[in-house]
C-alpha atoms as a PDB file:
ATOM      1  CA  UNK A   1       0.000   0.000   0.000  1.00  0.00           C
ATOM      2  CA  UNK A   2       1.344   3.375  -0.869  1.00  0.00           C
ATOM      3  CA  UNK A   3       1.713   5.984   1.171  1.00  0.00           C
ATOM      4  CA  UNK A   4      -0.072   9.443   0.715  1.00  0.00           C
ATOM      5  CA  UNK A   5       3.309  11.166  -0.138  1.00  0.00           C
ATOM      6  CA  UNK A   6       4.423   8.409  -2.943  1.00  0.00           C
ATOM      7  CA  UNK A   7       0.682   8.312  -4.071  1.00  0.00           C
ATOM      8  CA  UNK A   8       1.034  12.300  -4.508  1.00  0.00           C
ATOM      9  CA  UNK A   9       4.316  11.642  -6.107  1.00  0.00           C
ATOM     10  CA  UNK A  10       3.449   8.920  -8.565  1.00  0.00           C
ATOM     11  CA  UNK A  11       0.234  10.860  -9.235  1.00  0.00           C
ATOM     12  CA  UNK A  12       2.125  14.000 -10.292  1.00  0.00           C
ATOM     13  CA  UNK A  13       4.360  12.720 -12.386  1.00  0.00           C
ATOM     14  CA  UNK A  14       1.749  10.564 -14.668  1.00  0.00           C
ATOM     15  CA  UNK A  15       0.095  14.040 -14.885  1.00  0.00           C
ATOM     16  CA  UNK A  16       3.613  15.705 -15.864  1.00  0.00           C
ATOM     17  CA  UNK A  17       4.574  12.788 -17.909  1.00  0.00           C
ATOM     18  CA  UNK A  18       1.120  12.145 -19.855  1.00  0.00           C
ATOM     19  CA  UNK A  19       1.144  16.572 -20.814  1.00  0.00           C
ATOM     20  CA  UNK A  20       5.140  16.031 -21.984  1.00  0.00           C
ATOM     21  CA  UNK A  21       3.216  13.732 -24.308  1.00  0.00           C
ATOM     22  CA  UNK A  22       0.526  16.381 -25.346  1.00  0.00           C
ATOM     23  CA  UNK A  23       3.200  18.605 -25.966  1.00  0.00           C
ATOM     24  CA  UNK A  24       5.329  16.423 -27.897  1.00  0.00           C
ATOM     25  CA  UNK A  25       2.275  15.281 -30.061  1.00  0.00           C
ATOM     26  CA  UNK A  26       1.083  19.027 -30.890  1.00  0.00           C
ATOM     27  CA  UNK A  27       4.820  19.790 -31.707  1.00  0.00           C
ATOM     28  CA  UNK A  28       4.818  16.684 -34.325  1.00  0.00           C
ATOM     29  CA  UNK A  29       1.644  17.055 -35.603  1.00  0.00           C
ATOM     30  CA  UNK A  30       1.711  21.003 -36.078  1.00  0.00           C
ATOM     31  CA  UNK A  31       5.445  20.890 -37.129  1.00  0.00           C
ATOM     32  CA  UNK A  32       4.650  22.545 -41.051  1.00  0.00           C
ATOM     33  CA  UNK A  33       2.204  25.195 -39.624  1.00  0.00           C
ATOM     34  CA  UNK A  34       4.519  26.635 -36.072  1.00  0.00           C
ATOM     35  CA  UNK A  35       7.152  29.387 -36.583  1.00  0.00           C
ATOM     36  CA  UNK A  36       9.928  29.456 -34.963  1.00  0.00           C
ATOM     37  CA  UNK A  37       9.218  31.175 -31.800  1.00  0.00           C
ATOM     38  CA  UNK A  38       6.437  29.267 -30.979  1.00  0.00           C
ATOM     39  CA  UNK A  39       8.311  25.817 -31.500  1.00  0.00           C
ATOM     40  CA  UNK A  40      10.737  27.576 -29.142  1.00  0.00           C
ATOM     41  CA  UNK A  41       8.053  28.084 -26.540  1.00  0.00           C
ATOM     42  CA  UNK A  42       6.955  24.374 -26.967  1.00  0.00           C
ATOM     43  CA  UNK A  43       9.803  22.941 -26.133  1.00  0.00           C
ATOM     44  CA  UNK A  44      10.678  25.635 -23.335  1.00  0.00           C
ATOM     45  CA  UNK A  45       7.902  24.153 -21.828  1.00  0.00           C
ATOM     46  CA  UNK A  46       8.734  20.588 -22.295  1.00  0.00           C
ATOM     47  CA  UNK A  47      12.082  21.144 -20.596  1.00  0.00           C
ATOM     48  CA  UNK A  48      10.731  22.897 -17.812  1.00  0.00           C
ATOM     49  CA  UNK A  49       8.584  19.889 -17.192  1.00  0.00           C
ATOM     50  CA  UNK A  50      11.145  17.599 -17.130  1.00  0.00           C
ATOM     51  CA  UNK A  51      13.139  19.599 -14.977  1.00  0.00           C
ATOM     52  CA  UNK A  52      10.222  19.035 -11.955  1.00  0.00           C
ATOM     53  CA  UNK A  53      11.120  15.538 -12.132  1.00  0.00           C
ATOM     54  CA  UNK A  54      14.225  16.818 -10.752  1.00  0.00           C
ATOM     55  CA  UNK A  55      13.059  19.078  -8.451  1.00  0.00           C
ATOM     56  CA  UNK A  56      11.410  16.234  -7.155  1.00  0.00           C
ATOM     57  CA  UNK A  57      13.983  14.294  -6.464  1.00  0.00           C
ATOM     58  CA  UNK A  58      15.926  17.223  -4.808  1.00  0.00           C
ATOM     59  CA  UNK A  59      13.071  17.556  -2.412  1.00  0.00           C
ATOM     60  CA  UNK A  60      13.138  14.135  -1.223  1.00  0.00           C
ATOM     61  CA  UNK A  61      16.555  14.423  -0.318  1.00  0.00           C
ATOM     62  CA  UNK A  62      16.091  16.938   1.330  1.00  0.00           C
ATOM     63  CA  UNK A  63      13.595  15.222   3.200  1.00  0.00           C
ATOM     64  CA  UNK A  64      15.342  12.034   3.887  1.00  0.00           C
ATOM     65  CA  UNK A  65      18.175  13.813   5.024  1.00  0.00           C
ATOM     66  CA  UNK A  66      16.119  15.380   8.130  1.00  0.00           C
ATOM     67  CA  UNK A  67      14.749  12.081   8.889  1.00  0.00           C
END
């Protein structure tokens, strides 16, 4: 049985994971109608997404490390 913190987690990153997906799909699928800048901004947010995955990871160090 999980836990409501690793339920949370898990939770959040099928949610982050699943819009990565979205984003990666409009990106393919739109790729001869978007300009430049707005590819740009795509993927800006694609990597920022990713990047919580990291974030996460900080933060449970940081929380195992007070325990």
């Amino acid at each position: 049985m999980q836990t409501a913190h690793s339920f949370f987690q898990s939770e959040l990153e099928r949610l982050i994971n699943e819009q990565i997906i979205r984003l990666k799909d409009q990106l393919v699928t739109a790729h001869t109608t978007i300009d430049y800048s707005t590819y740009k901004h795509q993927v800006g947010r694609i990597e920022g997404l990713q990047s919580v995955f990291e974030l996460i990871d900080e933060a449970w160090s940081v929380v195992n490390a007070t325990k």
